[in-house]
C-alpha atoms as a PDB file:
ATOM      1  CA  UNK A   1       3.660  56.303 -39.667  1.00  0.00           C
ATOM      2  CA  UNK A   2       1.451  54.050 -37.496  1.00  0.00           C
ATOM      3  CA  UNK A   3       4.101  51.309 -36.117  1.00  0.00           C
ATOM      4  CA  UNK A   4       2.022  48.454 -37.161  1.00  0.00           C
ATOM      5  CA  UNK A   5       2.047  49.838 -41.314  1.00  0.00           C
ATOM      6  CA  UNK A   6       5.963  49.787 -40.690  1.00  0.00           C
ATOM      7  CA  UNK A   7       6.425  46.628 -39.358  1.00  0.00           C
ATOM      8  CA  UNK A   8       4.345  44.963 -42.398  1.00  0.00           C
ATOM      9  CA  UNK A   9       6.257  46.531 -44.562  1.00  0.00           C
ATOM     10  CA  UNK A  10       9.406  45.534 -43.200  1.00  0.00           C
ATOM     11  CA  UNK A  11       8.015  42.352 -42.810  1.00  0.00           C
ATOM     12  CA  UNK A  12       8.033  41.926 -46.488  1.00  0.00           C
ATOM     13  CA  UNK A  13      10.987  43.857 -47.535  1.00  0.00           C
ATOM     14  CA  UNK A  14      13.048  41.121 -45.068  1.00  0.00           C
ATOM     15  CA  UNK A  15      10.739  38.597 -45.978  1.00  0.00           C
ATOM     16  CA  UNK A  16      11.664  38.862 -49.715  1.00  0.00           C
ATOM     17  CA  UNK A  17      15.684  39.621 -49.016  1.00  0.00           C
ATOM     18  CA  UNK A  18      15.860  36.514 -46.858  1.00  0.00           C
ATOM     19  CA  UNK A  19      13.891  34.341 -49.505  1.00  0.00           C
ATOM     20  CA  UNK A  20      16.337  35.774 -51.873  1.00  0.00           C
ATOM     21  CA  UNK A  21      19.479  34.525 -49.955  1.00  0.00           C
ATOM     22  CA  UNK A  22      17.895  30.933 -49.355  1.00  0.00           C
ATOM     23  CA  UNK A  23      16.855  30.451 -53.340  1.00  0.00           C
ATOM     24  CA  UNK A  24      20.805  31.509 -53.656  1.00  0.00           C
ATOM     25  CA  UNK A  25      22.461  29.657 -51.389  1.00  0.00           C
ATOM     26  CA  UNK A  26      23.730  32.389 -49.637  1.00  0.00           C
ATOM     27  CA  UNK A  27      24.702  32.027 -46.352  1.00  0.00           C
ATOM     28  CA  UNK A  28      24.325  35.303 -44.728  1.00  0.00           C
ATOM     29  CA  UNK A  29      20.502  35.974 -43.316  1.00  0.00           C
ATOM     30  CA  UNK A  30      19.898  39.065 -41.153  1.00  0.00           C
ATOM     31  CA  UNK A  31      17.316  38.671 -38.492  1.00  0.00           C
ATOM     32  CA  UNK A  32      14.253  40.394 -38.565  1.00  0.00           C
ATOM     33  CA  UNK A  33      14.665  43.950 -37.188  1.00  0.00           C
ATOM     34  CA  UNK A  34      12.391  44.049 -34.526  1.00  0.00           C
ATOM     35  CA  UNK A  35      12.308  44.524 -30.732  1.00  0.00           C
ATOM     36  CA  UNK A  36       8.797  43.385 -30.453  1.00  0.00           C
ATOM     37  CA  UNK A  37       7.745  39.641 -29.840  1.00  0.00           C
ATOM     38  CA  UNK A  38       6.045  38.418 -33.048  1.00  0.00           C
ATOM     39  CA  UNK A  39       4.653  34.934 -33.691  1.00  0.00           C
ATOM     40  CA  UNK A  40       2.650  33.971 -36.088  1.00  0.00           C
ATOM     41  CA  UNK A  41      -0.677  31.141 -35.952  1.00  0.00           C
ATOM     42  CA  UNK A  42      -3.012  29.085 -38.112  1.00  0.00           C
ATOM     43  CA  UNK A  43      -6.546  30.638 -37.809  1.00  0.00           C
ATOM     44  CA  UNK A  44      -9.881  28.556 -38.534  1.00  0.00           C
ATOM     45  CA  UNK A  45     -13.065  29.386 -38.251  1.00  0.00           C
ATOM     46  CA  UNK A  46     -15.063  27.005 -35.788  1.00  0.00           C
ATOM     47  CA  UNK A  47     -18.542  28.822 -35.344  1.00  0.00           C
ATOM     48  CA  UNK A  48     -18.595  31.079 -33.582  1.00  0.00           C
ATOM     49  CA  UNK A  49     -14.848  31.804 -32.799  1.00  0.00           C
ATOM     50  CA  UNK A  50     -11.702  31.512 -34.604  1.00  0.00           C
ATOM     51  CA  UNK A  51      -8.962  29.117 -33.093  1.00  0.00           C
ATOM     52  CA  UNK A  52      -5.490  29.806 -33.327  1.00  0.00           C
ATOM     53  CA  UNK A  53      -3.140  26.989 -33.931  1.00  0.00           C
ATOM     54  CA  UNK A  54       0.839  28.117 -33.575  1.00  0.00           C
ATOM     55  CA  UNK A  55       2.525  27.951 -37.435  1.00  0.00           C
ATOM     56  CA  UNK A  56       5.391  29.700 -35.902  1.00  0.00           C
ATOM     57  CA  UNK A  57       6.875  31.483 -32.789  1.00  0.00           C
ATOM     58  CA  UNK A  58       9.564  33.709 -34.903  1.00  0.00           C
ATOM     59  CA  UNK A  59       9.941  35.597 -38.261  1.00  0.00           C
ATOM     60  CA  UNK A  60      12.985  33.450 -39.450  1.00  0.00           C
ATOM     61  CA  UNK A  61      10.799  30.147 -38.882  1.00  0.00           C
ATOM     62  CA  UNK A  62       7.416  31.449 -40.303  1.00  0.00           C
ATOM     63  CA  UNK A  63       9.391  32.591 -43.538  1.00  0.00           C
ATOM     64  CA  UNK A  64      11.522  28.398 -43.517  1.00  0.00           C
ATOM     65  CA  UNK A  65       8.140  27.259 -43.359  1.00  0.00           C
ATOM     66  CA  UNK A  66       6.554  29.184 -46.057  1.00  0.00           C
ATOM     67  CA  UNK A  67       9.313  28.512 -48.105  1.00  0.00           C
ATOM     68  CA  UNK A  68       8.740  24.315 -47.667  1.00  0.00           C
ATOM     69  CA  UNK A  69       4.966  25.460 -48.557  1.00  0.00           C
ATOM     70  CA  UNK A  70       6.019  26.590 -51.619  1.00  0.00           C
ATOM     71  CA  UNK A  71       6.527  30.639 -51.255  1.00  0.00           C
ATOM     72  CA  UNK A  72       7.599  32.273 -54.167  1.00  0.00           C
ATOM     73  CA  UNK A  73       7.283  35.892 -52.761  1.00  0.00           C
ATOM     74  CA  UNK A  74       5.729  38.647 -50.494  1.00  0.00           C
ATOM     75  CA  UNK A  75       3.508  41.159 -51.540  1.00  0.00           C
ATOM     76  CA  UNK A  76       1.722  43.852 -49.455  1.00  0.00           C
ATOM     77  CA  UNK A  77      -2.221  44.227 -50.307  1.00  0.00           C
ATOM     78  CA  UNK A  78      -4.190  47.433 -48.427  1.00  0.00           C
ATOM     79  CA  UNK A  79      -7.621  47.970 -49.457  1.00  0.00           C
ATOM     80  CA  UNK A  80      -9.295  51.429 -47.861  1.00  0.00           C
ATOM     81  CA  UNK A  81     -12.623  50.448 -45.838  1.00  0.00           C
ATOM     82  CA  UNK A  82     -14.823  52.944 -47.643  1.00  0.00           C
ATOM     83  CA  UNK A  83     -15.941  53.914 -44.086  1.00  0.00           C
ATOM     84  CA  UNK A  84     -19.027  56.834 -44.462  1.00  0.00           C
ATOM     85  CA  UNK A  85     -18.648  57.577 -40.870  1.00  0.00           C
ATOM     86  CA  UNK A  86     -15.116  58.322 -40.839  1.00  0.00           C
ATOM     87  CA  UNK A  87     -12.309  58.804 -43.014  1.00  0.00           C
ATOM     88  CA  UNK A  88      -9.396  56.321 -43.059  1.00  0.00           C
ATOM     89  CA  UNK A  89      -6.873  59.125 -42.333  1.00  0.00           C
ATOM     90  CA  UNK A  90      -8.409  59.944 -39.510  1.00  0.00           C
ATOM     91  CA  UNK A  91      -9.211  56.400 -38.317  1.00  0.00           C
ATOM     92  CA  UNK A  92      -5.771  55.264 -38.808  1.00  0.00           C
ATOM     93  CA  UNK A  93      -4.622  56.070 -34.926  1.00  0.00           C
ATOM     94  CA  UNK A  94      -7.094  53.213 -33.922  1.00  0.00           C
ATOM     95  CA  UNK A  95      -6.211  49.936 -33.794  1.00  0.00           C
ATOM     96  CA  UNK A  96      -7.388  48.083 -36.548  1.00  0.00           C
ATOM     97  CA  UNK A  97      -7.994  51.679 -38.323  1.00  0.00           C
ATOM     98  CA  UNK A  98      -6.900  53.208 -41.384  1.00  0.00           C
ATOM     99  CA  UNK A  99      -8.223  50.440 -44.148  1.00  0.00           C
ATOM    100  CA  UNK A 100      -7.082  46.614 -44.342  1.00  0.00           C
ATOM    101  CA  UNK A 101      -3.315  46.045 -44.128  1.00  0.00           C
ATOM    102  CA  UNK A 102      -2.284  41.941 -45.368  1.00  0.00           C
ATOM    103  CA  UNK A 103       1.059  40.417 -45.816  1.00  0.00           C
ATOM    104  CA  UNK A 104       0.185  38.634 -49.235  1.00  0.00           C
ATOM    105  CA  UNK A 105       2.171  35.073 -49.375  1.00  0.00           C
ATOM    106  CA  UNK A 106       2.900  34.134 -53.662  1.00  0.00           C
ATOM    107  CA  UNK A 107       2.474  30.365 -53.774  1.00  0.00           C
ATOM    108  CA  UNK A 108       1.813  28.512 -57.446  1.00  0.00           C
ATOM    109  CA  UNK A 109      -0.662  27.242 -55.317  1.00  0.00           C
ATOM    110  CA  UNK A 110      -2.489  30.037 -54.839  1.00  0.00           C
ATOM    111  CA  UNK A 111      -1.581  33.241 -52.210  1.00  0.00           C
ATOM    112  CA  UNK A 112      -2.029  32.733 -48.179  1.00  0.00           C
ATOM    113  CA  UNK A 113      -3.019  36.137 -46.409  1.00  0.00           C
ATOM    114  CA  UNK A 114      -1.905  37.059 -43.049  1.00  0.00           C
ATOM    115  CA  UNK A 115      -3.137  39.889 -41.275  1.00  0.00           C
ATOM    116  CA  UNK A 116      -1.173  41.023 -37.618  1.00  0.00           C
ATOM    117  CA  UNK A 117      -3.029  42.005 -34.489  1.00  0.00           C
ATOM    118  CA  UNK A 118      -1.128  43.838 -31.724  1.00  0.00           C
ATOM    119  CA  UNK A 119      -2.089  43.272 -28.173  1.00  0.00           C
ATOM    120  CA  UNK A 120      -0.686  45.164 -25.315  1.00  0.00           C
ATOM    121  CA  UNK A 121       0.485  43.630 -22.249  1.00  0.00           C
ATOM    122  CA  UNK A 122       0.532  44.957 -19.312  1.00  0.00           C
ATOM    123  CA  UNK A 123       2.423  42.229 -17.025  1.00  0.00           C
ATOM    124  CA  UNK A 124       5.671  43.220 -19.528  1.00  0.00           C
ATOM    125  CA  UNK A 125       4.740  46.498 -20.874  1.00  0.00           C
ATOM    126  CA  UNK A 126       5.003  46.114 -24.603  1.00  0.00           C
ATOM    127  CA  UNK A 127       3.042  45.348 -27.623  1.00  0.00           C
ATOM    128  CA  UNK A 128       2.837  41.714 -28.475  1.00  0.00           C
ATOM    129  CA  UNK A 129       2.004  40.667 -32.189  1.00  0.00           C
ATOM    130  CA  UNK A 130       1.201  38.125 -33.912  1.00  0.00           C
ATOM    131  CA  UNK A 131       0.126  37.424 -37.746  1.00  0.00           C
ATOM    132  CA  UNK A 132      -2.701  35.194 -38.130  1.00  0.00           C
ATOM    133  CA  UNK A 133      -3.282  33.144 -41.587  1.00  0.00           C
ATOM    134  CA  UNK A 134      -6.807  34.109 -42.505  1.00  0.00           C
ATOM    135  CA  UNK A 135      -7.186  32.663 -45.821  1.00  0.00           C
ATOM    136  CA  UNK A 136      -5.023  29.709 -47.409  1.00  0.00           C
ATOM    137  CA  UNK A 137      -4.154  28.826 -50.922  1.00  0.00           C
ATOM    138  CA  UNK A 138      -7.006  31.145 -51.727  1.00  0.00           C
ATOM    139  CA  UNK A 139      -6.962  32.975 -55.293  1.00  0.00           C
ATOM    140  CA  UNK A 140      -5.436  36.409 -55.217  1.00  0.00           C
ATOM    141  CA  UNK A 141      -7.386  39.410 -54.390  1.00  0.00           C
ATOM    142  CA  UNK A 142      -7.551  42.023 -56.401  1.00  0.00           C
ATOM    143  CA  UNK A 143      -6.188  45.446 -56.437  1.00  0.00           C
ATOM    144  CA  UNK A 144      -6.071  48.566 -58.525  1.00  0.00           C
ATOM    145  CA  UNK A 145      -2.694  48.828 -57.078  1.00  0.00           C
ATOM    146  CA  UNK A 146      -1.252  46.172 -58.767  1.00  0.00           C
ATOM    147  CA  UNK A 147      -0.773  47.707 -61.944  1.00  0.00           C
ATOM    148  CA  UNK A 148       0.030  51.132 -60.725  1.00  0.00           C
ATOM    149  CA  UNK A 149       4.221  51.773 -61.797  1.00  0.00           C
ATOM    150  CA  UNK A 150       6.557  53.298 -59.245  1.00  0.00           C
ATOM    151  CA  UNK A 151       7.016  56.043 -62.047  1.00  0.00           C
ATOM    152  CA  UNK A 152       3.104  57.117 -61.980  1.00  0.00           C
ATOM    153  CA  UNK A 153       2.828  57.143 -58.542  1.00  0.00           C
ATOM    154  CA  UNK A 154       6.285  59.477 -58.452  1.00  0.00           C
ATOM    155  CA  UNK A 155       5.254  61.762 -60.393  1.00  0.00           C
ATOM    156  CA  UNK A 156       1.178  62.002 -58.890  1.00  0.00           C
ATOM    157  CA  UNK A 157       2.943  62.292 -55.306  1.00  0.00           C
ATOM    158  CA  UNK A 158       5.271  65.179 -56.663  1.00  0.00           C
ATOM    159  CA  UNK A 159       2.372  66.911 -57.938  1.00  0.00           C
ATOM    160  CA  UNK A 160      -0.165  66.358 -55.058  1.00  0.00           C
ATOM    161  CA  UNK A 161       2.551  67.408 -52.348  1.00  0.00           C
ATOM    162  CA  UNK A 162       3.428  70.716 -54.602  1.00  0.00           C
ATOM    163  CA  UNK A 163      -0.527  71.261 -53.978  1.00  0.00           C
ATOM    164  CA  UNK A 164      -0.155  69.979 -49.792  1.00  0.00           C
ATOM    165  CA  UNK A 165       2.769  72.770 -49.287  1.00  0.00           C
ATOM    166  CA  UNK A 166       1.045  75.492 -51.213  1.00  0.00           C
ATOM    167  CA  UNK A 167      -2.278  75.065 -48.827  1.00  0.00           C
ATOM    168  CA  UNK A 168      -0.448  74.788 -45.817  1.00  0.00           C
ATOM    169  CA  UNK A 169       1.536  77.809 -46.623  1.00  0.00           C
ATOM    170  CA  UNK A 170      -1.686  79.675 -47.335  1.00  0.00           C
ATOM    171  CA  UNK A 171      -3.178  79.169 -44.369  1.00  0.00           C
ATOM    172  CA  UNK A 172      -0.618  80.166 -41.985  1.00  0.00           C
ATOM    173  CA  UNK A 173       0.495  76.560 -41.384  1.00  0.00           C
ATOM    174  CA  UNK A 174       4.490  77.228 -41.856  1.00  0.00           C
ATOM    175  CA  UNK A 175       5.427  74.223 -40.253  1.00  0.00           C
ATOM    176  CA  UNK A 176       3.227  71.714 -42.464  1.00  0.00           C
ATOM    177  CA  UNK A 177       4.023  73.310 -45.614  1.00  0.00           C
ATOM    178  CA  UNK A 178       7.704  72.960 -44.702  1.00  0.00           C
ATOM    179  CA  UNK A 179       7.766  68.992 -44.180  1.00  0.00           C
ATOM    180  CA  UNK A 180       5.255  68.832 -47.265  1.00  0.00           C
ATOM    181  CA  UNK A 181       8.155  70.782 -49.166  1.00  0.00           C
ATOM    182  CA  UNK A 182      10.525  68.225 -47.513  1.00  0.00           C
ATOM    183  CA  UNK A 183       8.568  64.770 -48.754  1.00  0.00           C
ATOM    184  CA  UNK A 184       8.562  66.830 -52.190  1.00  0.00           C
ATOM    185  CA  UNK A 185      12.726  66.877 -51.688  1.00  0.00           C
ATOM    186  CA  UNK A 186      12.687  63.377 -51.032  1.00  0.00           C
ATOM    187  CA  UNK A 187      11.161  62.625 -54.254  1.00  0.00           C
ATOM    188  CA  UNK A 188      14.318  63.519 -55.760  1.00  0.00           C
ATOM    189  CA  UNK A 189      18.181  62.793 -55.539  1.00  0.00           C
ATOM    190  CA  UNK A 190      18.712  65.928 -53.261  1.00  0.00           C
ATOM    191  CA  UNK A 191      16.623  64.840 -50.243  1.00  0.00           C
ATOM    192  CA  UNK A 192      17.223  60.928 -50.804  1.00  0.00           C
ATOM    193  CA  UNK A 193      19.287  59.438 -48.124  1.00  0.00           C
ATOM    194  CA  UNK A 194      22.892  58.637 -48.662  1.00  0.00           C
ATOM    195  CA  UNK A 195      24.099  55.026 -49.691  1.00  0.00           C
ATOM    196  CA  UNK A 196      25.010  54.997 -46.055  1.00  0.00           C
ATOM    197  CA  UNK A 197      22.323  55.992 -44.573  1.00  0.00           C
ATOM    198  CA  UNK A 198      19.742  53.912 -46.174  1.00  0.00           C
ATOM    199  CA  UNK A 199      19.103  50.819 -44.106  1.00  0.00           C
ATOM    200  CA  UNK A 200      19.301  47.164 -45.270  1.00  0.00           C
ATOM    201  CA  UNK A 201      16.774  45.950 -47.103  1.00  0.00           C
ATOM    202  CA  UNK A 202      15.519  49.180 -48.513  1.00  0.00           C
ATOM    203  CA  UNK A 203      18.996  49.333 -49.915  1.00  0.00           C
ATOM    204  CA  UNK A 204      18.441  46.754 -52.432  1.00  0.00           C
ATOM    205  CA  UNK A 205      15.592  48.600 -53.550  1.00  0.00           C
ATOM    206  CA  UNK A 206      15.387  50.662 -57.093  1.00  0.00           C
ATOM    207  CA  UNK A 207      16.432  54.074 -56.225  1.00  0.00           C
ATOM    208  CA  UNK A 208      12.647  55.492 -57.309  1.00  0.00           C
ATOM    209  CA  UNK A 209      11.550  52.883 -54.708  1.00  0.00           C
ATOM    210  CA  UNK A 210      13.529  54.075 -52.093  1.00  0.00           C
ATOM    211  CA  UNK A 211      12.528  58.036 -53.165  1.00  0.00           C
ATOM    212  CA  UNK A 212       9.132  56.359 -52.310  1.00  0.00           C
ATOM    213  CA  UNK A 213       9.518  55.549 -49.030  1.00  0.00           C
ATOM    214  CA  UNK A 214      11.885  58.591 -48.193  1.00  0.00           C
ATOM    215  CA  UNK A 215       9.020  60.763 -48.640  1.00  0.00           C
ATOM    216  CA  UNK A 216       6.180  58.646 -47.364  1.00  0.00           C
ATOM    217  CA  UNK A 217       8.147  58.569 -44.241  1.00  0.00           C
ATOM    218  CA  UNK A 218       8.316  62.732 -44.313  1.00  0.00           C
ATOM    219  CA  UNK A 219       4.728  62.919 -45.681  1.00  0.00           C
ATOM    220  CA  UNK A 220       2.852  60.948 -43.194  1.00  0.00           C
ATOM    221  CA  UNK A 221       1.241  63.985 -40.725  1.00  0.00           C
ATOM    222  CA  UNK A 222      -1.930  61.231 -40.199  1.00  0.00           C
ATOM    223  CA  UNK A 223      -1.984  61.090 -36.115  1.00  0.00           C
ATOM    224  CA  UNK A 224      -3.936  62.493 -33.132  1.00  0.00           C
ATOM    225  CA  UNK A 225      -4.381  65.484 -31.319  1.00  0.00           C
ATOM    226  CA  UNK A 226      -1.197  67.965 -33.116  1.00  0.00           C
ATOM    227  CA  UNK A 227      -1.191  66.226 -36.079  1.00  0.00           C
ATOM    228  CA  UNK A 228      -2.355  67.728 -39.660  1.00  0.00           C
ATOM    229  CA  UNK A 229      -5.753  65.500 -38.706  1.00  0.00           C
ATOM    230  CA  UNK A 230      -5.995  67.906 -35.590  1.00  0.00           C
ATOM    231  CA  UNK A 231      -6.620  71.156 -38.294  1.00  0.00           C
ATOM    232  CA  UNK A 232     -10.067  72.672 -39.027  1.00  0.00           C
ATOM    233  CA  UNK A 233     -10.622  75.906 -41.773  1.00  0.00           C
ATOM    234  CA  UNK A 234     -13.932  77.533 -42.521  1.00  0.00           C
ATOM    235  CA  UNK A 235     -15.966  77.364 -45.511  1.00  0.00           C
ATOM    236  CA  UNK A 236     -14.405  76.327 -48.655  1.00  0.00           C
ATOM    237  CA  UNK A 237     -11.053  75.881 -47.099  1.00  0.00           C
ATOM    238  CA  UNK A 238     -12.409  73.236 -44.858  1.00  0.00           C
ATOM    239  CA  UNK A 239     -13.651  71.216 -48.206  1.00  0.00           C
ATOM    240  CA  UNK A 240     -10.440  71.798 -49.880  1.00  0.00           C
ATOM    241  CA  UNK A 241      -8.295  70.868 -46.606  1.00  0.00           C
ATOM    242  CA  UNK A 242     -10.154  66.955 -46.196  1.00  0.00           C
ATOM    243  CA  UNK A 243     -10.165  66.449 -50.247  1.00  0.00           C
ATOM    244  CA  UNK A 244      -6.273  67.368 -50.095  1.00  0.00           C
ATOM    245  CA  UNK A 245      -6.177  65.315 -47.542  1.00  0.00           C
ATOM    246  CA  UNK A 246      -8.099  61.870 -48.187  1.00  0.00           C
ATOM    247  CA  UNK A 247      -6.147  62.294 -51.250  1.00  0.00           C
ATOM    248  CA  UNK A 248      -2.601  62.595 -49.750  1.00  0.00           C
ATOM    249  CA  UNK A 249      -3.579  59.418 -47.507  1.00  0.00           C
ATOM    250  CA  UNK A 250      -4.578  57.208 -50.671  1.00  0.00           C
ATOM    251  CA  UNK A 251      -1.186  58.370 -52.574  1.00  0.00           C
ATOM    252  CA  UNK A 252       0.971  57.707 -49.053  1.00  0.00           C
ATOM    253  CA  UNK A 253      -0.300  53.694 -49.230  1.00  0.00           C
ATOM    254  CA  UNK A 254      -0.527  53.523 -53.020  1.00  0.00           C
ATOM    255  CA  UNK A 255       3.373  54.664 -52.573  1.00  0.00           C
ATOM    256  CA  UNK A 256       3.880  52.032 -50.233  1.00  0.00           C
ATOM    257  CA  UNK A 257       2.387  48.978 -51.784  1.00  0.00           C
ATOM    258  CA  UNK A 258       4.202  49.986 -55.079  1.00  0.00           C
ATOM    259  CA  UNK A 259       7.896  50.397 -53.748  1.00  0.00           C
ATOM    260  CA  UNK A 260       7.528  47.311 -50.860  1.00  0.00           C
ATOM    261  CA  UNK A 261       5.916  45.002 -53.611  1.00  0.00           C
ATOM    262  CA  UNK A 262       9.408  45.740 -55.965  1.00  0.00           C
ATOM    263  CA  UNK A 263      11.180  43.736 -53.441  1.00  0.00           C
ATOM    264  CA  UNK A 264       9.646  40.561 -54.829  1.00  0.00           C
ATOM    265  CA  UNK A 265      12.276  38.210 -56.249  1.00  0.00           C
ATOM    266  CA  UNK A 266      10.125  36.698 -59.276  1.00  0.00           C
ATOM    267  CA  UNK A 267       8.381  38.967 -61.330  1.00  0.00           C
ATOM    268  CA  UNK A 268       4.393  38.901 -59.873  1.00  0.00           C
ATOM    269  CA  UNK A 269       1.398  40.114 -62.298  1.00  0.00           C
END
């Protein structure tokens, strides 16, 4: 999976077990589990630039001040770009590719939406983000997704990855069809990880949550030249291959949204 999809999501899962602990009282708060640099900054539009105005320079202190803003809880939102020219699946190894990715901020207010950009830098030789606020107390978007129940998208993903492994396998593409089988596994308690094994906060999620993400982890073959994008048939087989496909990437983020949004700690509609 493309690092920057990850780090949203883990972005919320923390975001929502840390907001958990402070509503609580609790006093144990793990820091955000990430070796990159990530601030985050006010944007405004002043014609015909944006300006950037710091909010705040770590994870722990954006989520304090979010919290004194109101936050209730944090929701991921994706929306695909409906690109003709080229599919998300494919566009996804580009920065910026792959459809719109926000970290979704629940206020009674309304819902603040902060998108990340990654910049690399080449004095220090590693990706520097940081989350911009792009709209502010702003009415929530809307999403098919929203209504979509971890038990529909189980059992869709289950089916659709029965149909991935039985391609691959027909067209001499052992390898695929095995980690297809694999993700398929993971949708079940003999390929989920061990109590042990799964990391905190995916730990607190339901277990049909974490099934989710076991196999959307597995399942993700979206990358450049090797990957599953890398494949071309003939004829109908070619047709079949980027319909299988374009589906399987839809069903991967529609898995996502559904198990990260489960971690919020008020019931959102």
């Amino acid at each position: 999976m493309q690092e920057s999809i990850a780090q949203d999501m883990h972005l919320i899962l923390w975001g929502n077990a840390v907001l958990g602990t402070m509503a609580t009282g609790e006093p144990s708060r793990q820091e955000f589990p990430s070796s990159l640099p990530v601030n985050f900054v006010d944007l405004r539009k002043e014609n015909p630039s944006w300006q950037e105005i710091p909010y705040a320079p770590d994870p722990m202190t954006w989520l304090e001040h979010l919290r004194g803003e109101g936050a209730e809880a944090l929701q991921l939102f994706y929306e695909a770009s409906q690109n003709p020219e080229i599919p998300d699946r494919i566009a996804v190894v580009f920065p910026g590719g792959g459809g719109h990715w926000l970290v979704e901020v629940v206020k009674s207010t309304g819902c603040d939406y902060w998108r990340s950009r990654w910049r690399w830098s080449e004095r220090d030789q590693h990706w520097e983000v940081a989350y911009g606020r792009i709209l502010c107390n702003h009415p929530r978007l809307a999403s098919p997704m929203r209504t979509t129940r971890p038990e529909t998208i189980h059992a869709e993903l289950l089916t659709h990855l029965d149909r991935m492994t039985e391609f691959a396998a027909n067209h001499d593409q052992e390898t695929f069809a095995r980690t297809f089988d694999l993700a398929r596994q993971m949708l079940s308690s003999r390929g989920s990880l061990t109590e042990a094994e799964t990391p905190w906060p995916v730990s607190r999620l339901a277990e049909i949550c974490q099934q989710l993400l076991s196999a959307v982890e597995v399942a993700w073959v979206f990358g450049g030249m090797g990957s599953w994008n890398d494949l071309t048939f003939s004829g109908d087989s070619q047709t079949e291959y980027e319909t299988l496909s374009d589906t399987l990437y839809q069903l991967l983020n529609t898995a996502i949204v559904v198990a990260v949004n489960s971690s919020a700690i008020v019931p959102i509609s």
